[in-house]
C-alpha atoms as a PDB file:
ATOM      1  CA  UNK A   1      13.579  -3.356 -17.220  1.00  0.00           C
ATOM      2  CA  UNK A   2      10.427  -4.140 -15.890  1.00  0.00           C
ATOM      3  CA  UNK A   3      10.249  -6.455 -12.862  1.00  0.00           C
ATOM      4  CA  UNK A   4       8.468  -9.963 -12.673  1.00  0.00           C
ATOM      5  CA  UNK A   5       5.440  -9.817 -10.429  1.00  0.00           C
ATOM      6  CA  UNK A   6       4.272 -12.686  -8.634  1.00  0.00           C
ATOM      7  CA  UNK A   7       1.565 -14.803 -10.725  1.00  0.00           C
ATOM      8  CA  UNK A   8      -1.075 -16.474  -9.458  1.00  0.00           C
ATOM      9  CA  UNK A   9      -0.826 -20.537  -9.508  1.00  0.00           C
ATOM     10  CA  UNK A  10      -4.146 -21.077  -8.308  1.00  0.00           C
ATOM     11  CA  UNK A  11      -7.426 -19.375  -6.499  1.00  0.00           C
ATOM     12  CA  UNK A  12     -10.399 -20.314  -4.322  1.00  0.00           C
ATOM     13  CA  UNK A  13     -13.344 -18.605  -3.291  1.00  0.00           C
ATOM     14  CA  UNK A  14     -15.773 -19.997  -0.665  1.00  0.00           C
ATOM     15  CA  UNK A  15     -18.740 -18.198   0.601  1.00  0.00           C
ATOM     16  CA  UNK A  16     -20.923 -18.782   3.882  1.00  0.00           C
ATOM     17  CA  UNK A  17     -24.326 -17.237   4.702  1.00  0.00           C
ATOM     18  CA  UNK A  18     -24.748 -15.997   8.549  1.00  0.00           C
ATOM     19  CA  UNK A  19     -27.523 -13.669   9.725  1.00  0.00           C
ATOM     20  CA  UNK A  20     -28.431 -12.034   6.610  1.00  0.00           C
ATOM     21  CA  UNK A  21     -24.501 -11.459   5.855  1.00  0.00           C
ATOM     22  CA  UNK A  22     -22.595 -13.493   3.303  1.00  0.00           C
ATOM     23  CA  UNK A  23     -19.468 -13.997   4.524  1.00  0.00           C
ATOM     24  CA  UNK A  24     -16.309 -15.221   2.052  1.00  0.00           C
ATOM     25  CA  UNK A  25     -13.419 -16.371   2.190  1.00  0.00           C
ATOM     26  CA  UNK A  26     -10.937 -15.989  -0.402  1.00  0.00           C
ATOM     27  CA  UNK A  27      -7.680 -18.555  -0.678  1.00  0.00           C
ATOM     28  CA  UNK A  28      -4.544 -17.515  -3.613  1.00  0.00           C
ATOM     29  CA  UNK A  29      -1.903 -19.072  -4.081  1.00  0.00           C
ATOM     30  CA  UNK A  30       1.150 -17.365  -6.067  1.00  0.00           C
ATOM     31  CA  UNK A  31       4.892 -19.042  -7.312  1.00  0.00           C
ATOM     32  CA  UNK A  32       7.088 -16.050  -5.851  1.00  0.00           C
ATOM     33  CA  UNK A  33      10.256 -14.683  -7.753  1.00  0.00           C
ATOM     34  CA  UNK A  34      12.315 -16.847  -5.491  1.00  0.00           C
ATOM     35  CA  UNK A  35      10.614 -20.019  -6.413  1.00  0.00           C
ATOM     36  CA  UNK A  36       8.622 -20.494  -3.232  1.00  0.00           C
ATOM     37  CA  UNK A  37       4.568 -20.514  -2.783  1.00  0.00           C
ATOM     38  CA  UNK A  38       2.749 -17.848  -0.835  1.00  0.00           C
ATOM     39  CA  UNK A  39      -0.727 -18.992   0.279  1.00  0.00           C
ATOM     40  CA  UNK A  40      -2.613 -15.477   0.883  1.00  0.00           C
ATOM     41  CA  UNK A  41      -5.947 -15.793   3.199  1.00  0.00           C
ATOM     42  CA  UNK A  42      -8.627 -12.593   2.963  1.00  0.00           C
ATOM     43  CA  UNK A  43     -11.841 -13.128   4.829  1.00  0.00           C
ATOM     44  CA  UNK A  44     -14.985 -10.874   5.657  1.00  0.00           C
ATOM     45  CA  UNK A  45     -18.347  -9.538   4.613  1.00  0.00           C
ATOM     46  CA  UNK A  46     -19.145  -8.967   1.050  1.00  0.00           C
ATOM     47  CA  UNK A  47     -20.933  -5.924   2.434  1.00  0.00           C
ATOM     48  CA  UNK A  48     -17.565  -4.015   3.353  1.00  0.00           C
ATOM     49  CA  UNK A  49     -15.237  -2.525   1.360  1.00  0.00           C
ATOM     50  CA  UNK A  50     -12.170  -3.622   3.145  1.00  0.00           C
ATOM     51  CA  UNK A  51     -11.700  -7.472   4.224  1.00  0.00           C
ATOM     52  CA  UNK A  52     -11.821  -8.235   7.662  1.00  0.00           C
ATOM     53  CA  UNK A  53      -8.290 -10.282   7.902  1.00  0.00           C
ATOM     54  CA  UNK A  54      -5.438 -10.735   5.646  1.00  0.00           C
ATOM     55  CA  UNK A  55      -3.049 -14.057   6.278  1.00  0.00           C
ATOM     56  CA  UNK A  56      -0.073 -15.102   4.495  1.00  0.00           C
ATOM     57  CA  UNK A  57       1.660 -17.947   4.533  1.00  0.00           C
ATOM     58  CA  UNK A  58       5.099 -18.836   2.621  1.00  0.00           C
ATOM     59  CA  UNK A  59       6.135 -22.135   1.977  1.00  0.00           C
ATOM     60  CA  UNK A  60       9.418 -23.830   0.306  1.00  0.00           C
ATOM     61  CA  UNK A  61       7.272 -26.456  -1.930  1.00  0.00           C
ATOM     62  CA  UNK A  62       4.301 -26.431  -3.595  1.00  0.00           C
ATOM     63  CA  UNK A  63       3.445 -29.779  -1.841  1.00  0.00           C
ATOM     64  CA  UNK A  64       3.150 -28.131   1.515  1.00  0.00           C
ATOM     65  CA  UNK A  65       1.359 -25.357   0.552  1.00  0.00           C
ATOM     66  CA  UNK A  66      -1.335 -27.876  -0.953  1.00  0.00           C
ATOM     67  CA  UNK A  67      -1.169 -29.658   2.226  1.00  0.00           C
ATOM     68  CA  UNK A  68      -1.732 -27.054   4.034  1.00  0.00           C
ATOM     69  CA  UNK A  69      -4.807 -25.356   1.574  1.00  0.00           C
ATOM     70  CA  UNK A  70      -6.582 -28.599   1.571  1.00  0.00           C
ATOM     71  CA  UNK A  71      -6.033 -28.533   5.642  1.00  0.00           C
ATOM     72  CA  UNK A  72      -7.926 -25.087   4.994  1.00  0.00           C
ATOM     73  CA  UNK A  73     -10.545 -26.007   3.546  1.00  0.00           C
ATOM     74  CA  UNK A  74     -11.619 -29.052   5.251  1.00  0.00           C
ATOM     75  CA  UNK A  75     -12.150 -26.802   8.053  1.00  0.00           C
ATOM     76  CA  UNK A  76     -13.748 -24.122   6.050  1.00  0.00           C
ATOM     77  CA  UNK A  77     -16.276 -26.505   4.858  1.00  0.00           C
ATOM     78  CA  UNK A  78     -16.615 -27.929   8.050  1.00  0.00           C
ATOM     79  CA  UNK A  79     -17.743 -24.714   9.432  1.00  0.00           C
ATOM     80  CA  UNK A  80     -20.809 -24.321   6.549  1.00  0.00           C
ATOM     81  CA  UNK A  81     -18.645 -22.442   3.531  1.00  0.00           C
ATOM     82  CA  UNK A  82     -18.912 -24.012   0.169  1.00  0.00           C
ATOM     83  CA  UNK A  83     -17.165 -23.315  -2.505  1.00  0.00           C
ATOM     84  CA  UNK A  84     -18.208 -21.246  -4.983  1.00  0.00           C
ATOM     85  CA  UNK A  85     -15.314 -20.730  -7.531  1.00  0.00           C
ATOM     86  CA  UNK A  86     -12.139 -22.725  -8.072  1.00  0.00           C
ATOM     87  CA  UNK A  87     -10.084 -20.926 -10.963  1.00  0.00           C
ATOM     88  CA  UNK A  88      -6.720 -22.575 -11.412  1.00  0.00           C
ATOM     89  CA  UNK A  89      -4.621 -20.688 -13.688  1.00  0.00           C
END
């Protein structure tokens, strides 16, 4: 028996120029096995491999985790990112 993985509920992509860098900044959100919502952050440089931070966040509703994303990316946008994707699936 093959185990359910988590699916993705809905994803973000925002992208910021700085010195001749782009920067991004990548928000997921997934519906875990256990019916709770896991808000994964990545960040860095689209020149590296590797991203520069990972955060995640779990939350018992999908209400706060929207609370919380749309805290996100008021900031985000607030610091010059705009958003260059929204895929909701």
């Amino acid at each position: 028996m093959k185990l359910k993985q988590h699916s993705i509920y809905k994803k973000l992509i925002l992208l910021r120029n700085v010195e001749n860098s782009t920067r991004y900044y990548l928000l997921q959100v997934f519906k875990t096995l256990f019916d709770n919502y896991l808000l994964i952050r990545e960040y860095g440089a689209l020149k590296n491999r590797k991203p520069t931070g990972l955060i995640k966040m779990y939350f018992n509703t999908e209400k706060e985790c929207e609370i919380e994303l749309e805290k996100i990316l008021r900031n985000k946008i607030n610091k010059g990112y705009y958003m260059n994707k929204e895929i909701a699936l």
